[in-house]
PDB file of N, CA and C in Angstrom:
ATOM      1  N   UNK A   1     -22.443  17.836   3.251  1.00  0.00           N
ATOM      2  CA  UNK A   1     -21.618  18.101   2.102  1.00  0.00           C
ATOM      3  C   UNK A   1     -21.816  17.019   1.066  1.00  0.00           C
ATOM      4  N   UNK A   2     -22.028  17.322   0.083  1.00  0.00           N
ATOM      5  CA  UNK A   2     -21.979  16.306  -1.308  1.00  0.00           C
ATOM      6  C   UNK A   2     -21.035  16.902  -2.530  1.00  0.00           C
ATOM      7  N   UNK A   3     -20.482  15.932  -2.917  1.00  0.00           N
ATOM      8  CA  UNK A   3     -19.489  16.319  -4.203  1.00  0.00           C
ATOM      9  C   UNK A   3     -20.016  15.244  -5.413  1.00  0.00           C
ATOM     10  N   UNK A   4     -19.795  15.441  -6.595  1.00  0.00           N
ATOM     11  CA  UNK A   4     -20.547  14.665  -7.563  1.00  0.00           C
ATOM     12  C   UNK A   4     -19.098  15.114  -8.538  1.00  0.00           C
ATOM     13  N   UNK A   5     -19.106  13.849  -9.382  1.00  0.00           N
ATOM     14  CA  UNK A   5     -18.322  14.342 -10.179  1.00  0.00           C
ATOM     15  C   UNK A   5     -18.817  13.449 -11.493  1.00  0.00           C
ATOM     16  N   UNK A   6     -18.007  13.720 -12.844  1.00  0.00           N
ATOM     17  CA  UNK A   6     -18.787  13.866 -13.993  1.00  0.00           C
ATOM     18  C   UNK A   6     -17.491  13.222 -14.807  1.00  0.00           C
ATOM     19  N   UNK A   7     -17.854  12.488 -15.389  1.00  0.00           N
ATOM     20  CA  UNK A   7     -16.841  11.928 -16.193  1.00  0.00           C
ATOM     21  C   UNK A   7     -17.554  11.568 -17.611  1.00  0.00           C
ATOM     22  N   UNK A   8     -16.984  12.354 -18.995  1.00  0.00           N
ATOM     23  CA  UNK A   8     -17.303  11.303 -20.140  1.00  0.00           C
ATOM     24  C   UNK A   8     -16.666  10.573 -20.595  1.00  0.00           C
ATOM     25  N   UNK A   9     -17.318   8.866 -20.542  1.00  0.00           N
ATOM     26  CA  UNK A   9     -16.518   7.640 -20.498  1.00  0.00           C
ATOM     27  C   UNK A   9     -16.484   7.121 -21.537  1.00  0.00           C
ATOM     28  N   UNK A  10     -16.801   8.145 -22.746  1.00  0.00           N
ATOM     29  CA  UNK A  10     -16.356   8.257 -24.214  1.00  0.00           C
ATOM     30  C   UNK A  10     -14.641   8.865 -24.437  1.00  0.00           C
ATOM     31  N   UNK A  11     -14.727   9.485 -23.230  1.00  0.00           N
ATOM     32  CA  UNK A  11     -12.987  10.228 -23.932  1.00  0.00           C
ATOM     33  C   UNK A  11     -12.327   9.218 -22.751  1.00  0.00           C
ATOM     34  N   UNK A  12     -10.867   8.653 -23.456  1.00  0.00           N
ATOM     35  CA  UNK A  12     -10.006   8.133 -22.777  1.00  0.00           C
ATOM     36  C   UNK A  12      -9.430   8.463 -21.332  1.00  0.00           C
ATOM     37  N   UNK A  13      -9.103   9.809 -21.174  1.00  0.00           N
ATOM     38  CA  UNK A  13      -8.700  10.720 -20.210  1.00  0.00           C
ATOM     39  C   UNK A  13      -9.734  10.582 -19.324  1.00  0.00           C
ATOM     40  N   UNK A  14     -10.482  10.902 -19.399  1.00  0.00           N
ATOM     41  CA  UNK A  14     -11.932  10.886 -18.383  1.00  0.00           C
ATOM     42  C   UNK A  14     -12.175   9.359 -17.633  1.00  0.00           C
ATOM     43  N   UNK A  15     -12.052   8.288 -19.061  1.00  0.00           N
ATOM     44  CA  UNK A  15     -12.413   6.953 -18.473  1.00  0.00           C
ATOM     45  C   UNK A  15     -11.468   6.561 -17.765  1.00  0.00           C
ATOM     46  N   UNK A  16      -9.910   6.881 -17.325  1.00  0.00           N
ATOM     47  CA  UNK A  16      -8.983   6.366 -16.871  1.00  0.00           C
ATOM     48  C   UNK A  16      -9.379   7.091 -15.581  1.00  0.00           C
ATOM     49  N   UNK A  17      -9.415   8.539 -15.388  1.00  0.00           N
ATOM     50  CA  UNK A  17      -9.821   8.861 -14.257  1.00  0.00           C
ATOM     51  C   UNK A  17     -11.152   8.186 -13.211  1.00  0.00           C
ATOM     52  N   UNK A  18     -11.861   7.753 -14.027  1.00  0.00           N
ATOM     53  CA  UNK A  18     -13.400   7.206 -13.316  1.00  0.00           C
ATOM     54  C   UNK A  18     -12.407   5.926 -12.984  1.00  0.00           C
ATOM     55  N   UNK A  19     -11.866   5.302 -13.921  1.00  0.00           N
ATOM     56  CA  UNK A  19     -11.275   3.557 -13.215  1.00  0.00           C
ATOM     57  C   UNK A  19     -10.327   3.836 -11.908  1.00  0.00           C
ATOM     58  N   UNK A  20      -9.666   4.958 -11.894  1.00  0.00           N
ATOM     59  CA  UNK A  20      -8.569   5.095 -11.075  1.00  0.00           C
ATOM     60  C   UNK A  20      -9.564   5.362  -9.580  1.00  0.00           C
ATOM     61  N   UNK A  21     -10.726   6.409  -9.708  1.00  0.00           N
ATOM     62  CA  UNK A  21     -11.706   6.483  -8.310  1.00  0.00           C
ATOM     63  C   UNK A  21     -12.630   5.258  -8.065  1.00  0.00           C
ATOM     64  N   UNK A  22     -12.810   4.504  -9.143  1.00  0.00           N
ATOM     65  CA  UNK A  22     -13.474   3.333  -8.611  1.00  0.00           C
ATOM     66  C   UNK A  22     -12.859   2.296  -7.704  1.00  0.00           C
ATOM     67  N   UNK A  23     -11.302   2.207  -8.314  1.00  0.00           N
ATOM     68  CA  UNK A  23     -10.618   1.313  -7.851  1.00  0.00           C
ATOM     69  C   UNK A  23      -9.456   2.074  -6.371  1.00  0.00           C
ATOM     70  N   UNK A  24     -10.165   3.253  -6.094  1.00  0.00           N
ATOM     71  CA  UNK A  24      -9.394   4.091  -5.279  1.00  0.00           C
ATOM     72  C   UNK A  24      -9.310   2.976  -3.545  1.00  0.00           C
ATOM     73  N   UNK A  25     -10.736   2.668  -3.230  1.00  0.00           N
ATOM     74  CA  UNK A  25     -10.158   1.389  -2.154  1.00  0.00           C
ATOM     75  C   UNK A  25      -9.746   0.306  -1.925  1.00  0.00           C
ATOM     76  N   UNK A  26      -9.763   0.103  -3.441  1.00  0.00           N
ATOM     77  CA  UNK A  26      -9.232  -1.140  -3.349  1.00  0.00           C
ATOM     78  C   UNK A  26      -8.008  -1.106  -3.116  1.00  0.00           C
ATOM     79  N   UNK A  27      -6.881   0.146  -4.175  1.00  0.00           N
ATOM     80  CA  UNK A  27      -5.728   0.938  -3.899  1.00  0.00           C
ATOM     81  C   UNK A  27      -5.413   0.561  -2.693  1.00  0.00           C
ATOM     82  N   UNK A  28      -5.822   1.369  -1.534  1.00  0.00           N
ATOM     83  CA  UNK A  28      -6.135   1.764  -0.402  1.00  0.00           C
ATOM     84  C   UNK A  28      -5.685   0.731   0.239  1.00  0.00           C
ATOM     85  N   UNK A  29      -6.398  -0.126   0.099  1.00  0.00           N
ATOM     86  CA  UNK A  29      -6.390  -1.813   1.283  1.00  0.00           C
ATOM     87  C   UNK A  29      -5.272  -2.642   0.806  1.00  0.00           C
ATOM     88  N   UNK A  30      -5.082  -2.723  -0.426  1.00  0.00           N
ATOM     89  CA  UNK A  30      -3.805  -3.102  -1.048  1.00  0.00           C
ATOM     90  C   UNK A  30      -2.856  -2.652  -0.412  1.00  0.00           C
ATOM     91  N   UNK A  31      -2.194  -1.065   0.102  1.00  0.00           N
ATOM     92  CA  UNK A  31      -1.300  -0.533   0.350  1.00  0.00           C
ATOM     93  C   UNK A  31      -1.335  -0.355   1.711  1.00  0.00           C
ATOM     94  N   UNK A  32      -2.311  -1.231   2.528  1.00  0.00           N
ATOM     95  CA  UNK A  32      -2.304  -1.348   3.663  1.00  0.00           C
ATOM     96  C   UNK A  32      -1.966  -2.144   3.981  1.00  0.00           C
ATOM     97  N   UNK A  33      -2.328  -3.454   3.020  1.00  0.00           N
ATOM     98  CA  UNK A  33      -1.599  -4.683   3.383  1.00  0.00           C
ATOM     99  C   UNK A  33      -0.136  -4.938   3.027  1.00  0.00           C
ATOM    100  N   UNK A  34       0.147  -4.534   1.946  1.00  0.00           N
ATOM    101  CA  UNK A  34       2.222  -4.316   1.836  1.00  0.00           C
ATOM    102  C   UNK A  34       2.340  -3.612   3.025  1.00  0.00           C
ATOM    103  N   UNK A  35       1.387  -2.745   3.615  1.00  0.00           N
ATOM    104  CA  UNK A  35       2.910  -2.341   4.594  1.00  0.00           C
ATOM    105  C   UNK A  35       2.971  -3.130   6.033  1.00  0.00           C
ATOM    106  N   UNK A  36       1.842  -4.085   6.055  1.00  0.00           N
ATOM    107  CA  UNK A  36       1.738  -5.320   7.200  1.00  0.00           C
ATOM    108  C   UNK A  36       2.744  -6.336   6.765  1.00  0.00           C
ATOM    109  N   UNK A  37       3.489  -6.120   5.465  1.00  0.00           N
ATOM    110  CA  UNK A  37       4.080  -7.078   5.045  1.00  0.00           C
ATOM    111  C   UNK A  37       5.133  -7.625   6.382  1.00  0.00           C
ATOM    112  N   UNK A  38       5.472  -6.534   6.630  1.00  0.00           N
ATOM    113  CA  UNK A  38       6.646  -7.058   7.725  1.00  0.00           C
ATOM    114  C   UNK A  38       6.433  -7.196   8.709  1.00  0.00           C
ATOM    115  N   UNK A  39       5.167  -7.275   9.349  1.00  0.00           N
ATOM    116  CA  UNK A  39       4.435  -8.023  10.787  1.00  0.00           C
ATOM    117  C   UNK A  39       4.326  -9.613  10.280  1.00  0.00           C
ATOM    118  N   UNK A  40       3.560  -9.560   9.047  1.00  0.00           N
ATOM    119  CA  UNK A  40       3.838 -10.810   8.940  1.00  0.00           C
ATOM    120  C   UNK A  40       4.558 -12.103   8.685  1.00  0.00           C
ATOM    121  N   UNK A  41       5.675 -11.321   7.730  1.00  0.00           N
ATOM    122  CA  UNK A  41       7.372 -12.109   7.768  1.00  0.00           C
ATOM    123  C   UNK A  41       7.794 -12.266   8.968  1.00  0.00           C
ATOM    124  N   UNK A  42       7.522 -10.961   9.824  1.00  0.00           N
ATOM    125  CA  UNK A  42       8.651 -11.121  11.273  1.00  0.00           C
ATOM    126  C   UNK A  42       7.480 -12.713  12.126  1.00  0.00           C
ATOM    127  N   UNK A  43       6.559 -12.766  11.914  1.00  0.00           N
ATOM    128  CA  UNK A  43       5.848 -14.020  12.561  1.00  0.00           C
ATOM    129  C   UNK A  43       6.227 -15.178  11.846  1.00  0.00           C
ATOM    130  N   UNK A  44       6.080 -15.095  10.748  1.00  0.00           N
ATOM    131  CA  UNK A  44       6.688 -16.565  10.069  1.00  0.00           C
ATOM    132  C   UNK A  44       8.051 -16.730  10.362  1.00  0.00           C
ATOM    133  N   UNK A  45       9.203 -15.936  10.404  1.00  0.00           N
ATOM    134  CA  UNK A  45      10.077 -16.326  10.334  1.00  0.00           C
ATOM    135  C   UNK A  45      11.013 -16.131  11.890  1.00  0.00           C
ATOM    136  N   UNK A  46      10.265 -15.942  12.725  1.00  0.00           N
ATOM    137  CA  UNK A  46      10.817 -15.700  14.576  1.00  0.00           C
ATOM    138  C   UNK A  46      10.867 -17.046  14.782  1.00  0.00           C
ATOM    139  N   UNK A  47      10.544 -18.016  14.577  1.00  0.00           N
ATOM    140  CA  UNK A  47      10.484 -19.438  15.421  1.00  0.00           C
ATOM    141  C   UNK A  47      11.773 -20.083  14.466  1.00  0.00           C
ATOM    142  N   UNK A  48      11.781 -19.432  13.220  1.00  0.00           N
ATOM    143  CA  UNK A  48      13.386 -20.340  12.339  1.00  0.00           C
ATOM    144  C   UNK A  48      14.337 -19.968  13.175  1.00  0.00           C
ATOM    145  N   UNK A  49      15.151 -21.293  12.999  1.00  0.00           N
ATOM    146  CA  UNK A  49      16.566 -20.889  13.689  1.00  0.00           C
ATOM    147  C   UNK A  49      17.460 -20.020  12.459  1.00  0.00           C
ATOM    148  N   UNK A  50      18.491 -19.033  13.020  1.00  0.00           N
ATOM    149  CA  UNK A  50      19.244 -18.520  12.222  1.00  0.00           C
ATOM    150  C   UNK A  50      20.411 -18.185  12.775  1.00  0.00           C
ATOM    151  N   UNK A  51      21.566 -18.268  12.473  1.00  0.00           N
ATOM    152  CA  UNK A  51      23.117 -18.069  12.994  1.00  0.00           C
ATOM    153  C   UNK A  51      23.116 -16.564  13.146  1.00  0.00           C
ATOM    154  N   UNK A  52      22.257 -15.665  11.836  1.00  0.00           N
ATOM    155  CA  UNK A  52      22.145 -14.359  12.521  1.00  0.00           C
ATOM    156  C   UNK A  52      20.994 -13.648  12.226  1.00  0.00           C
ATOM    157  N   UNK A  53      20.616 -12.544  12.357  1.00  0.00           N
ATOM    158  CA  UNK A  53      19.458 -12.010  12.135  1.00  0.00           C
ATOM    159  C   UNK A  53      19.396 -11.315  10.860  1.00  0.00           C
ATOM    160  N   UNK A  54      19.991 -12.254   9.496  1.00  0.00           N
ATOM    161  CA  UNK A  54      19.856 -11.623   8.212  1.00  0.00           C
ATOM    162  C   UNK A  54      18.166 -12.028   7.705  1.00  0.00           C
ATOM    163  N   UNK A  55      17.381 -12.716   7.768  1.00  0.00           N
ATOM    164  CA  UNK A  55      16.134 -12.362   7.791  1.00  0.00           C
ATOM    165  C   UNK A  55      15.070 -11.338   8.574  1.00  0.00           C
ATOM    166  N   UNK A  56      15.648 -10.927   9.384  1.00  0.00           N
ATOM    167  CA  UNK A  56      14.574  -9.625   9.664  1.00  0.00           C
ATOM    168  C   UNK A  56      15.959  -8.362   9.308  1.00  0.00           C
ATOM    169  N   UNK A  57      16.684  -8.467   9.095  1.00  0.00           N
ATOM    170  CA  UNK A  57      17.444  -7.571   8.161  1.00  0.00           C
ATOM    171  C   UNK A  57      16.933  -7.128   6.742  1.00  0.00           C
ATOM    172  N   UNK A  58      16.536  -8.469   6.089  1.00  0.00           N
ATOM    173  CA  UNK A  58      15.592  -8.152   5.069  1.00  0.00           C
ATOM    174  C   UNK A  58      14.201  -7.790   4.970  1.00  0.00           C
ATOM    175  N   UNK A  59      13.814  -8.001   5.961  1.00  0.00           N
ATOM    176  CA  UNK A  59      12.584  -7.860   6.692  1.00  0.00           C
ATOM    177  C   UNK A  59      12.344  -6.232   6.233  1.00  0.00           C
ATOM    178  N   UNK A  60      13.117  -5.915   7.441  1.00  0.00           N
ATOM    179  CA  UNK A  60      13.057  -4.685   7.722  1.00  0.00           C
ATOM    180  C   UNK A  60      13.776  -3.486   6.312  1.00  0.00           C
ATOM    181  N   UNK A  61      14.671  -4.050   5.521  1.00  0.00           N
ATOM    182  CA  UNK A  61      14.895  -3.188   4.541  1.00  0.00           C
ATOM    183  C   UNK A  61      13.672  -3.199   3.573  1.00  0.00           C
ATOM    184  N   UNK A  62      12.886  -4.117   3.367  1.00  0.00           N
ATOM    185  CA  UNK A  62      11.554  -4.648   2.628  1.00  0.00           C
ATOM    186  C   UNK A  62      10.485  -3.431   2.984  1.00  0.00           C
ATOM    187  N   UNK A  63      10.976  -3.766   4.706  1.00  0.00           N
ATOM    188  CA  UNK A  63       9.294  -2.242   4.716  1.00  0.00           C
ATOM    189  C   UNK A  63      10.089  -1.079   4.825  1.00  0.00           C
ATOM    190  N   UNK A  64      11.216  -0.872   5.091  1.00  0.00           N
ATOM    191  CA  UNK A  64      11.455   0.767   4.822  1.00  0.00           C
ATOM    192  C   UNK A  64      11.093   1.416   3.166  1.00  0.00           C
ATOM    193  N   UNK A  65      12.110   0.058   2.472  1.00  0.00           N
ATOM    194  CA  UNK A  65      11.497   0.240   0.781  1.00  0.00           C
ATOM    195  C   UNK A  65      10.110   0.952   0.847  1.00  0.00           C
ATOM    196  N   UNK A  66       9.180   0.258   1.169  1.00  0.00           N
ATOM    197  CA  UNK A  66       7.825   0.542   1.057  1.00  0.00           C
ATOM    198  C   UNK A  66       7.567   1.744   1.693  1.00  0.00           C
ATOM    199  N   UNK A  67       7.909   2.584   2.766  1.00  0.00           N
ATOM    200  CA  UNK A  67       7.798   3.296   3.621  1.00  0.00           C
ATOM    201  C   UNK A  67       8.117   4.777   2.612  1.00  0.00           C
ATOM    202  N   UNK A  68       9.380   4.469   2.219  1.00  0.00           N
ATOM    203  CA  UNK A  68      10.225   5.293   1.273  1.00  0.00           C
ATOM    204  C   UNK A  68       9.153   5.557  -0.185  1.00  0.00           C
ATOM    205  N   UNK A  69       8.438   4.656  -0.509  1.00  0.00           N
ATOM    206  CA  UNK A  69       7.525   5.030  -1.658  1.00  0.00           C
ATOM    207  C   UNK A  69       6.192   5.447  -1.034  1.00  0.00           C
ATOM    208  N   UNK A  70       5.986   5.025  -0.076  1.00  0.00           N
ATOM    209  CA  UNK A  70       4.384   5.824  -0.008  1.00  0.00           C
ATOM    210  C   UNK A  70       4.610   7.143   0.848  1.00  0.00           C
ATOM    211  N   UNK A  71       6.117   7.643   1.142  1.00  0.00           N
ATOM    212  CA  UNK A  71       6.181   8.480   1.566  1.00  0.00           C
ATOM    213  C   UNK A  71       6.090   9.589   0.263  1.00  0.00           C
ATOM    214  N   UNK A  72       6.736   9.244  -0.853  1.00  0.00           N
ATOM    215  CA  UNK A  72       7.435   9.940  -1.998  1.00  0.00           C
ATOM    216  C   UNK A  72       5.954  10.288  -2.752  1.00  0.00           C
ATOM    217  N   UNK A  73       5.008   9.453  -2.038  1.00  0.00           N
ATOM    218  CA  UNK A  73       3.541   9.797  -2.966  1.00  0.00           C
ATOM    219  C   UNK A  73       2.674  10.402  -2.227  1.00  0.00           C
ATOM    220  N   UNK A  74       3.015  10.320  -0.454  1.00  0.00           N
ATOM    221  CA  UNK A  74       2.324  11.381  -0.226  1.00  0.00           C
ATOM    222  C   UNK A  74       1.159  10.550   0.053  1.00  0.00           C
ATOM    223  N   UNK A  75       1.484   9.555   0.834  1.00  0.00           N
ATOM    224  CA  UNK A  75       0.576   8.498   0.735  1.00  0.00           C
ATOM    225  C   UNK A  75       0.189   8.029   2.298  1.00  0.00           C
ATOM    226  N   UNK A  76      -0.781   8.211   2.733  1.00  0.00           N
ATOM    227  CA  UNK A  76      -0.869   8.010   4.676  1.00  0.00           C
ATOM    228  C   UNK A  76      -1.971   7.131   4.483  1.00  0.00           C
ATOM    229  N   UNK A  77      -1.470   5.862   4.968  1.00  0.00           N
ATOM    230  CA  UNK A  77      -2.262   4.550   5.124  1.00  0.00           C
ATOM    231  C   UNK A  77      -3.318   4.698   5.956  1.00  0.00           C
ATOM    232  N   UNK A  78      -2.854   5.413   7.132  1.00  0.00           N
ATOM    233  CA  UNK A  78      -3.812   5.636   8.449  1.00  0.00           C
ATOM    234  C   UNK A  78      -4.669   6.280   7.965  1.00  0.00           C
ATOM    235  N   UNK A  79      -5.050   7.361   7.203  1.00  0.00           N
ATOM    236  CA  UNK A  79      -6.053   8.500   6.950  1.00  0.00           C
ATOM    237  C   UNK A  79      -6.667   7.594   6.218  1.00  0.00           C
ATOM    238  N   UNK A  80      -6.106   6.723   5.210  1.00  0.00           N
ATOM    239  CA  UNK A  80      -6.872   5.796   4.335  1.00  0.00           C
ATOM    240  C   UNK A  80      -8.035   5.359   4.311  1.00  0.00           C
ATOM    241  N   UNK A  81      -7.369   4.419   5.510  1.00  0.00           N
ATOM    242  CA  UNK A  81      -7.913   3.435   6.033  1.00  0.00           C
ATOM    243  C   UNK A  81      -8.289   3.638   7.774  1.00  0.00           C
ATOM    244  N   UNK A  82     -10.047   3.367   8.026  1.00  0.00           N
ATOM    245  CA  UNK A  82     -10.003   3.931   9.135  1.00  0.00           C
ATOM    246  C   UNK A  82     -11.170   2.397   9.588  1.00  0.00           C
TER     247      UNK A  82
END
């Protein structure tokens, strides 16, 4: 299978579309790494002492946030990124 696509990067509309597929993995890996965001807070911040667990409280409201927008776009990290 081959797909080709055609853009004239004289009209505005066209050139925004070619920047948006060029920069489509970079997208991609970007929005893979926000959603590691909270593997990697929960490691930095497990060894602090805390009276209660309001840092992975925020933690965890941080990646649902995120969860909640790449859901709303229809957005699957896994298929992404393989």
């Amino acid at each position: 299978m081959k797909a080709i696509l055609k853009f004239n990067l004289n009209n505005p509309e066209d050139k925004e579309g070619f920047d948006r597929i060029n920069k489509s993995q970079d997208m991609a890996l970007a929005l893979w790494n926000i959603c590691n965001i909270r593997k990697r807070l929960e490691r930095k911040f497990e060894n602090e002492s805390s009276e209660d667990d309001d840092v992975f409280v925020g933690i965890q409201e941080f990646a649902n946030e995120i969860g909640q927008i790449l859901d709303e776009y229809s957005i699957d990290i896994d298929a992404l990124i393989n």
